[in-house]
Protein backbone atom coordinates (compact mmCIF):
# COMPACT_ATOMS: atom_id res chain seq x y z
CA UNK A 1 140.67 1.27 -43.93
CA UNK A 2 143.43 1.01 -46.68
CA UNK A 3 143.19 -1.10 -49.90
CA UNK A 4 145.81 -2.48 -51.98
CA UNK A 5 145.83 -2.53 -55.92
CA UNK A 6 148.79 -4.70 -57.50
CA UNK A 7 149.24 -3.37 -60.67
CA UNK A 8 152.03 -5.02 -63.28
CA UNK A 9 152.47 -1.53 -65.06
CA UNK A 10 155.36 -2.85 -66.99
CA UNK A 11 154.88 -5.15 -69.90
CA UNK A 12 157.22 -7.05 -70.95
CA UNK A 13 158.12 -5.71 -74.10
CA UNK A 14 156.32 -2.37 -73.67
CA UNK A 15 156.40 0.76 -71.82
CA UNK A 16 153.04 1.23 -70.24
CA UNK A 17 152.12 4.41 -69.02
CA UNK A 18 148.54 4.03 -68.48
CA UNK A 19 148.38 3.26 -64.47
CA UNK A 20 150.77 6.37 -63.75
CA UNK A 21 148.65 8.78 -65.76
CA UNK A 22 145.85 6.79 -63.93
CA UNK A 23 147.41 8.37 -60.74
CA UNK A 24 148.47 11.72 -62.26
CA UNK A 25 144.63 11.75 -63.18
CA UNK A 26 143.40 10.86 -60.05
CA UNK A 27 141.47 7.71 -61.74
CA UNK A 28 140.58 4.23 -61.54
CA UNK A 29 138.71 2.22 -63.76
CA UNK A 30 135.73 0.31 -62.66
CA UNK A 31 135.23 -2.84 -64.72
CA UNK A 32 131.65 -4.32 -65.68
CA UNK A 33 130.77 -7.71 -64.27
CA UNK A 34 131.40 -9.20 -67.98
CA UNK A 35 135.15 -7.72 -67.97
CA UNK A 36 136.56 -9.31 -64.61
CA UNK A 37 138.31 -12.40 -64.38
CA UNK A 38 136.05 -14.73 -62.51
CA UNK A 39 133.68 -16.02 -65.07
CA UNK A 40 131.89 -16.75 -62.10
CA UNK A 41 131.33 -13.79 -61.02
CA UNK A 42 127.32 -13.09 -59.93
CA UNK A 43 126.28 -16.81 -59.82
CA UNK A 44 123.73 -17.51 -57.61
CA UNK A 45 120.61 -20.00 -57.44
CA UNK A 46 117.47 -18.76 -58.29
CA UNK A 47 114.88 -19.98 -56.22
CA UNK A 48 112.81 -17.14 -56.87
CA UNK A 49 111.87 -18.42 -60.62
CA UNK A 50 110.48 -21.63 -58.66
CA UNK A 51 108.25 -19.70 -55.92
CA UNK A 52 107.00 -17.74 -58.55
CA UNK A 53 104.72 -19.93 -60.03
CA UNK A 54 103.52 -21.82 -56.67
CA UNK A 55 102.27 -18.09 -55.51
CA UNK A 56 100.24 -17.63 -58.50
CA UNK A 57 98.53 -21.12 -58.26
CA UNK A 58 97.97 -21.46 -54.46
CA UNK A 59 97.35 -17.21 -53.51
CA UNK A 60 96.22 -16.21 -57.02
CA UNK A 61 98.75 -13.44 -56.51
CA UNK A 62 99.95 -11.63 -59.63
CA UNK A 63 103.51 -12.43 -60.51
CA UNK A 64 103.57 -10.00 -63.47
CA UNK A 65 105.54 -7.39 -61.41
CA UNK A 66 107.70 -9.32 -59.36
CA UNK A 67 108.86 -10.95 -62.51
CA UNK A 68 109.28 -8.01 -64.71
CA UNK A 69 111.33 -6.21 -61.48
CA UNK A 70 113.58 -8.95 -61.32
CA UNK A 71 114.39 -9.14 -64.78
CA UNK A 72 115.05 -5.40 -64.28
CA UNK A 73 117.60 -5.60 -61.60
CA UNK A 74 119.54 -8.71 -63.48
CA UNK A 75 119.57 -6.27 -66.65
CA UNK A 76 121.45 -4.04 -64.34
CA UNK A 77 123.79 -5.71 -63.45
CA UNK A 78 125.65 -5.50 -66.78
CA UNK A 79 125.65 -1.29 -66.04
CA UNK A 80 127.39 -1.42 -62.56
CA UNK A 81 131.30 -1.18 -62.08
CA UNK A 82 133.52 -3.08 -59.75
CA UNK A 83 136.51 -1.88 -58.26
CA UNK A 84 138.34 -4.61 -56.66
CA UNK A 85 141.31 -4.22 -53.16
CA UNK A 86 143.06 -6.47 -51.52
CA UNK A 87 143.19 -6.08 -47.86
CA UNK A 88 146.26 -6.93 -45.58
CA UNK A 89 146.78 -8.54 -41.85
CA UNK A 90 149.67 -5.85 -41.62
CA UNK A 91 150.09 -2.23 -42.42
CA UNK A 92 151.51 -3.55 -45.80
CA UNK A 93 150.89 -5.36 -48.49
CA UNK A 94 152.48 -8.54 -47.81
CA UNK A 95 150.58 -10.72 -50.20
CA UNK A 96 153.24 -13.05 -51.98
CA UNK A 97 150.70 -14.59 -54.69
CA UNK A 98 148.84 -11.19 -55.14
CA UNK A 99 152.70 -9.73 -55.69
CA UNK A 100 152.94 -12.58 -58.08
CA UNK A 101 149.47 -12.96 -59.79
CA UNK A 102 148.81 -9.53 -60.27
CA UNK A 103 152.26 -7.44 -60.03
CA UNK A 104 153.70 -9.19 -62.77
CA UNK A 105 155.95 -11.71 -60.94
CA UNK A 106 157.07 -8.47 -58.19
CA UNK A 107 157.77 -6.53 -61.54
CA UNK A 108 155.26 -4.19 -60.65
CA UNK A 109 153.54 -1.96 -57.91
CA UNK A 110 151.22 -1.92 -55.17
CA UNK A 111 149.05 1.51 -54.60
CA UNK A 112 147.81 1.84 -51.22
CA UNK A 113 144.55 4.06 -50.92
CA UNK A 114 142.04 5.21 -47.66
CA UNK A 115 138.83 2.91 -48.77
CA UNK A 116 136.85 5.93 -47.19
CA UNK A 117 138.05 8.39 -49.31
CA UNK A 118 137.24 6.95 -52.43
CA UNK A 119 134.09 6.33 -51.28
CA UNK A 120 133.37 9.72 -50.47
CA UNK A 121 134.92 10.87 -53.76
CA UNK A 122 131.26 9.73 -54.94
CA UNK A 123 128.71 12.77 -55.13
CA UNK A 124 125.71 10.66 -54.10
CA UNK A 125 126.18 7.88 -51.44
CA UNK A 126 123.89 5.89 -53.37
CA UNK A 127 126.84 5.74 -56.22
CA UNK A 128 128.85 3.28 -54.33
CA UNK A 129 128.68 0.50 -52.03
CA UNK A 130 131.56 -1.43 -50.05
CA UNK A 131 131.38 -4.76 -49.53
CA UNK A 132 133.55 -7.80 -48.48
CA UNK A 133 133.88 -10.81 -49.78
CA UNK A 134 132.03 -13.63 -48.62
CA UNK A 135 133.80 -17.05 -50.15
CA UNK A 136 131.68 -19.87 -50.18
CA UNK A 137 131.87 -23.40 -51.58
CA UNK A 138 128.54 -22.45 -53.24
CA UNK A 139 126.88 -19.93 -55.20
CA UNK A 140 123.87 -17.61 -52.94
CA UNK A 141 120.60 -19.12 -53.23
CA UNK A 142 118.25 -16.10 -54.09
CA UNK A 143 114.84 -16.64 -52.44
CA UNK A 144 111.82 -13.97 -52.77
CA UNK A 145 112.35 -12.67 -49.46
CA UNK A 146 115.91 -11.43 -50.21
CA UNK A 147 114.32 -8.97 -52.60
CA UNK A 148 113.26 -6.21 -49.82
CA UNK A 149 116.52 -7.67 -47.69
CA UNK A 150 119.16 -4.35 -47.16
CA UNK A 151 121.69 -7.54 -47.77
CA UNK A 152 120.45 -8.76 -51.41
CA UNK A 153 123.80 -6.90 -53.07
CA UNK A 154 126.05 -7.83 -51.11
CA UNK A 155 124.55 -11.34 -50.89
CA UNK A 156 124.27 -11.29 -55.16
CA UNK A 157 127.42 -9.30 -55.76
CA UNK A 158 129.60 -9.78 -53.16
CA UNK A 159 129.84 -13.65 -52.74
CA UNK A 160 132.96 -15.84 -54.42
CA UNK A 161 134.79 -19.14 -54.70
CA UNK A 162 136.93 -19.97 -52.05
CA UNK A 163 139.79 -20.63 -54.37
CA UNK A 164 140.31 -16.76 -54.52
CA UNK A 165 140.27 -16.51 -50.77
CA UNK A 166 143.83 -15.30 -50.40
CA UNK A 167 143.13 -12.06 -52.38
CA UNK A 168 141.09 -10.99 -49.10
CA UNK A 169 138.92 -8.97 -51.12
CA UNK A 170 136.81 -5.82 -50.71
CA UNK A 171 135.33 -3.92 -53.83
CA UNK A 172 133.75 -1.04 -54.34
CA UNK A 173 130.31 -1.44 -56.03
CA UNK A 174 129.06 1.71 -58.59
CA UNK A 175 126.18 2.39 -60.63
CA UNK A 176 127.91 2.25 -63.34
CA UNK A 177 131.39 0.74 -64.73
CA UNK A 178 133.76 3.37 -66.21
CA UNK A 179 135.93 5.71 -65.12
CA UNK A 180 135.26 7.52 -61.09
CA UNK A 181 137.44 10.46 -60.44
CA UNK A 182 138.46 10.03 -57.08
CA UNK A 183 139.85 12.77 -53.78
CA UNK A 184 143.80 12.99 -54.37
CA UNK A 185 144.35 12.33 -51.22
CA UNK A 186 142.97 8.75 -51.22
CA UNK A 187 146.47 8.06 -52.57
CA UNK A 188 148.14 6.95 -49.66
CA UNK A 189 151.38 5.33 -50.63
CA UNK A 190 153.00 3.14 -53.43
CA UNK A 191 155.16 0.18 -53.00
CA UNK A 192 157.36 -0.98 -55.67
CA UNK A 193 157.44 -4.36 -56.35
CA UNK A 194 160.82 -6.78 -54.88
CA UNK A 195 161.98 -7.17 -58.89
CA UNK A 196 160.21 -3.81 -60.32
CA UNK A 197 162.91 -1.77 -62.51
CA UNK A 198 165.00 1.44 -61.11
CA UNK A 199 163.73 3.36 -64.41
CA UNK A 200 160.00 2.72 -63.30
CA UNK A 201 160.36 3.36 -59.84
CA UNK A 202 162.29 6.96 -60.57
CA UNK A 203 159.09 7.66 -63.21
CA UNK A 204 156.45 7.38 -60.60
CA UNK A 205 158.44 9.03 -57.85
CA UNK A 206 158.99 12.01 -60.23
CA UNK A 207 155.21 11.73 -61.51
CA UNK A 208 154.17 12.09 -58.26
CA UNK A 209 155.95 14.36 -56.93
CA UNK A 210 154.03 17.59 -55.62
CA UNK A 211 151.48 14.31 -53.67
CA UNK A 212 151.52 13.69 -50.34
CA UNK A 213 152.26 9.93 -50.71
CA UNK A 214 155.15 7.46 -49.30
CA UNK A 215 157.08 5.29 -51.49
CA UNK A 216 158.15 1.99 -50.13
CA UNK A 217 160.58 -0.47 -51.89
CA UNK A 218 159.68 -4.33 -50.72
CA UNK A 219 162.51 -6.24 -49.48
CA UNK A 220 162.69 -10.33 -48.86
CA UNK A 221 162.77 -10.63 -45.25
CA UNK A 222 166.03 -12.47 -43.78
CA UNK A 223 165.77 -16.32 -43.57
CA UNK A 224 161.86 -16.36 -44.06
CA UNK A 225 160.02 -16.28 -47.04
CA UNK A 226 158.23 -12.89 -45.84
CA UNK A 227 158.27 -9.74 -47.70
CA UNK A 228 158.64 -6.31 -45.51
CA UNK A 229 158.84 -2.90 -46.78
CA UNK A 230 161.60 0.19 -46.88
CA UNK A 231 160.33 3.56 -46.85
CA UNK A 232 162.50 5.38 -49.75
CA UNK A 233 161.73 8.40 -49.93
CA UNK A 234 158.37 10.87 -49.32
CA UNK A 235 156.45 13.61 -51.39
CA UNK A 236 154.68 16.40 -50.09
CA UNK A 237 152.65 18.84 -52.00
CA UNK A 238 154.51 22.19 -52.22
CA UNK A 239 151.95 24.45 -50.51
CA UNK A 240 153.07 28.01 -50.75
CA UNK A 241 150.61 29.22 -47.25
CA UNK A 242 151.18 26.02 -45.35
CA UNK A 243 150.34 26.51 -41.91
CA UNK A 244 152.98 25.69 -39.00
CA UNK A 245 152.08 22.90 -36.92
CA UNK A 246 151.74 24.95 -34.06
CA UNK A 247 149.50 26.77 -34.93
CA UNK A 248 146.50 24.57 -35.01
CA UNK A 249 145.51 21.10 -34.11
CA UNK A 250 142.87 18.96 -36.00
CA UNK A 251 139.74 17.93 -33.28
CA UNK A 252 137.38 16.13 -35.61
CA UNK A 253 136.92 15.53 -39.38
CA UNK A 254 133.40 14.62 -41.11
CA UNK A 255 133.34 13.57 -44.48
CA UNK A 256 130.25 13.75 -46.24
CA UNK A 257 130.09 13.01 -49.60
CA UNK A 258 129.15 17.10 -51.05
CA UNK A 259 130.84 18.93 -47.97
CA UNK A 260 133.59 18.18 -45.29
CA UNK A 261 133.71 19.47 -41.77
CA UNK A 262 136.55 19.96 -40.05
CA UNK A 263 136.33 20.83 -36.25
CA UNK A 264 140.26 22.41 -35.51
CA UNK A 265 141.63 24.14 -32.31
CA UNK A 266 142.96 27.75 -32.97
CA UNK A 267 146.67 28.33 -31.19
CA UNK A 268 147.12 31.51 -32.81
CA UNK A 269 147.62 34.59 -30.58
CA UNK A 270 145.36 36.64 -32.70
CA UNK A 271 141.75 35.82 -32.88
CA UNK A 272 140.42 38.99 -35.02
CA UNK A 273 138.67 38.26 -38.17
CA UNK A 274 140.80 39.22 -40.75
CA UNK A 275 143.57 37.06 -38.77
CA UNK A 276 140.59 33.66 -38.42
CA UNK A 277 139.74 34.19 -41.90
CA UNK A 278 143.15 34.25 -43.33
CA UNK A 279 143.58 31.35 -40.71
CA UNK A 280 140.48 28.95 -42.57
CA UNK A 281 142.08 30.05 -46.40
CA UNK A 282 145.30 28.45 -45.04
CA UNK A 283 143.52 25.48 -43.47
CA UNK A 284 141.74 24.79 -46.91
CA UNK A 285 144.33 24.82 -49.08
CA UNK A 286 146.29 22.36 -47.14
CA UNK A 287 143.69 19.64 -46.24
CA UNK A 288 140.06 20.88 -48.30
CA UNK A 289 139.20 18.13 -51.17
CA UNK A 290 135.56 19.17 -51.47
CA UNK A 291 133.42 22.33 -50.29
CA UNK A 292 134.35 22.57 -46.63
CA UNK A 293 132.84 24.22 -43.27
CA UNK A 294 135.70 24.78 -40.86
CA UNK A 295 134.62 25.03 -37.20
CA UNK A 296 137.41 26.95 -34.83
CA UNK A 297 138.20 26.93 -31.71
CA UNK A 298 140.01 28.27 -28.33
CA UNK A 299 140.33 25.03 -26.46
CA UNK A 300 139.55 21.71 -25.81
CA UNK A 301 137.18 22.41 -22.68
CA UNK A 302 133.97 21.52 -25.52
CA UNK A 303 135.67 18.42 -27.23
CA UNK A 304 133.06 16.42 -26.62
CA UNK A 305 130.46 18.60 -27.26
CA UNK A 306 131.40 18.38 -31.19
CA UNK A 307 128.53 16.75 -32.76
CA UNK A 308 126.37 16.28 -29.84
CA UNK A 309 122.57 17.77 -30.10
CA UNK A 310 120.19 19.37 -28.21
CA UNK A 311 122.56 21.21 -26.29
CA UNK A 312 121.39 22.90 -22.74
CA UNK A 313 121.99 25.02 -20.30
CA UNK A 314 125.82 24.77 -19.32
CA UNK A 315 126.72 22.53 -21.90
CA UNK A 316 125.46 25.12 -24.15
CA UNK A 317 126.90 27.99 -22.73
CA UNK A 318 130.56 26.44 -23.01
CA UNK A 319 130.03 25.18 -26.54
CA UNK A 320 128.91 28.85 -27.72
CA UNK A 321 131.76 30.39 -25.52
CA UNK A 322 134.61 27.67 -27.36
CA UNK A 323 133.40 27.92 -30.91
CA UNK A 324 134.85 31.32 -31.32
CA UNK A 325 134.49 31.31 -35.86
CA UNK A 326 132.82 29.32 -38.68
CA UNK A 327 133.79 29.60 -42.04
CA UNK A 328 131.11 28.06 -44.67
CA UNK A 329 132.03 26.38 -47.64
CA UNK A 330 129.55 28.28 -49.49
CA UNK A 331 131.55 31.90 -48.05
CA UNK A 332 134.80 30.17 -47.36
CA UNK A 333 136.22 34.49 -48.12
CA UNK A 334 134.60 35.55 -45.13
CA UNK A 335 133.99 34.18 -41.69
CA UNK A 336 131.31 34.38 -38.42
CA UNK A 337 132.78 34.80 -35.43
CA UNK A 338 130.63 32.86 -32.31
CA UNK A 339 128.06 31.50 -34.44
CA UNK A 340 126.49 30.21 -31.38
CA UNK A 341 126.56 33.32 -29.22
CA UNK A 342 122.71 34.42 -29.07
């Protein structure tokens, strides 16, 4: 999924540099619930306050701990951090009051990021939870039984006015507000804004420019009142071993949130290991964001094998055949060849 941040990164006035060395830093800045701009933000109707005392008169239950847990998880909300995206119908951010609420009347940018990478950019899943916005004409009504409920976050932290319905929002939801260092290449592209300034537009492009990330230029659509964008130009990382297309084609990624996998057909001619591990060092350089386990092989007879367990009898036999190397991320110098040969 991609996500869309409108920034207005010029001030009138001012030169503001602090959302390009955001992206030179490989930031983004997640606010606390007190900081955003709906001071509505977190409203909900507590029923539970109201049960409460009905359970200790009629069950002679102990409220004690219930209480003090609740008060608990309301103090915690002030420690978590929200990072807010807009989401899009289209492959592009098309969203003419975002452009104007947020962009600084078009003056500004739009960055385009993978939602999954900056989730996995987390160390613990726990860290971060996606959600999208529920808009409703009124707040959630918290009852006791949404304590235990896998849904209570989203339902508390995730639910808005439906006068901000046309941001389309998703946010990501940390344990705490503050800066999150995220994989570079969550980046995915940045559009400049229909009136954004030539000077600004050169200054990011040059910023950026050993990414792999598109730069689009949005244009006003003929005789509508659309916007559509223009590719301008595109970066690439200058990788000094980068590996020829045809040498290799990607099967199967997992990202996991300490170690990637990557599954990858081997075209090579030479399959010795000095030739497979020189082969993985290449591989890493050019697509590795975390610790990585790279999984090679011959052909596509085992495709879809990958990921598939118990394996038996012929399925077996052709999986440990295919997978002819392994590199682990923990020995990513040296490399096994037919880890599954017994």
């Amino acid at each position: 999924m991609i996500g869309y941040k409108y920034r207005a990164n010029a001030i009138e006035g001012k030169d503001s540099t602090r959302d390009i060395e955001s992206l030179l830093n490989d930031e983004i800045w997640a606010s606390s619930f007190r900081n955003l701009n709906d001071p509505f933000e977190a409203t909900y109707t507590d029923e539970i306050s109201k049960v409460l005392p009905i359970f200790n008169q009629v069950f002679n239950v102990n409220i004690s701990d219930i209480q003090k847990n609740w008060k608990e998880l309301m103090a915690f909300k002030d420690k978590l951090g929200i990072y807010s995206l807009s989401t899009s119908d289209k492959d592009f951010p098309d969203n003419e009051l975002m452009w104007a609420h947020y962009a600084n009347s078009h003056k500004g940018f739009c960055i385009a990021y993978d939602v999954e990478k900056l989730e996995d950019s987390e160390k613990f899943s726990l860290d971060v939870n996606r959600m999208t916005i529920n808009y409703s004409e009124k707040p959630p009504q918290i009852e006791i039984t949404d304590i235990k409920s896998p849904n209570f976050i989203i339902k508390l932290f995730g639910t808005k006015s439906p006068v901000w319905q046309y941001e389309k929002e998703i946010r990501l939801l940390y344990t705490s507000y503050g800066i999150k260092k995220y994989n570079p290449f969550a980046l995915k592209a940045i559009y400049f804004g229909l009136n954004m300034d030539k000077q600004y537009q050169a200054q990011i492009i040059k910023k950026l420019e050993n990414r792999d990330v598109k730069f689009y230029k949005m244009e006003r659509k003929d005789k509508s009142y659309n916007l559509v964008p223009t590719l301008i130009c595109e970066n690439q990382r200058k990788i000094e071993n980068k590996l020829s297309s045809d040498q290799y084609e990607i099967l199967k990624i997992e990202h996991n949130h300490t170690v990637e996998n990557f599954h990858v057909l081997y075209k090579g001619i030479k399959k010795d290991k000095e030739s497979l591990i020189n082969f993985s060092s290449k591989f890493r350089e050019q697509y590795a964001t975390k610790p990585s386990n790279i999984n090679i092989y011959d052909c596509k007879a085992c495709i879809d094998l990958i990921g598939k367990y118990p394996l038996y009898g012929k399925e077996k036999t052709l999986f440990a055949n295919h997978l002819i190397a392994l590199s682990m991320f923990d020995t990513p110098d040296d490399i096994w060849l037919y880890p599954d040969k017994y």
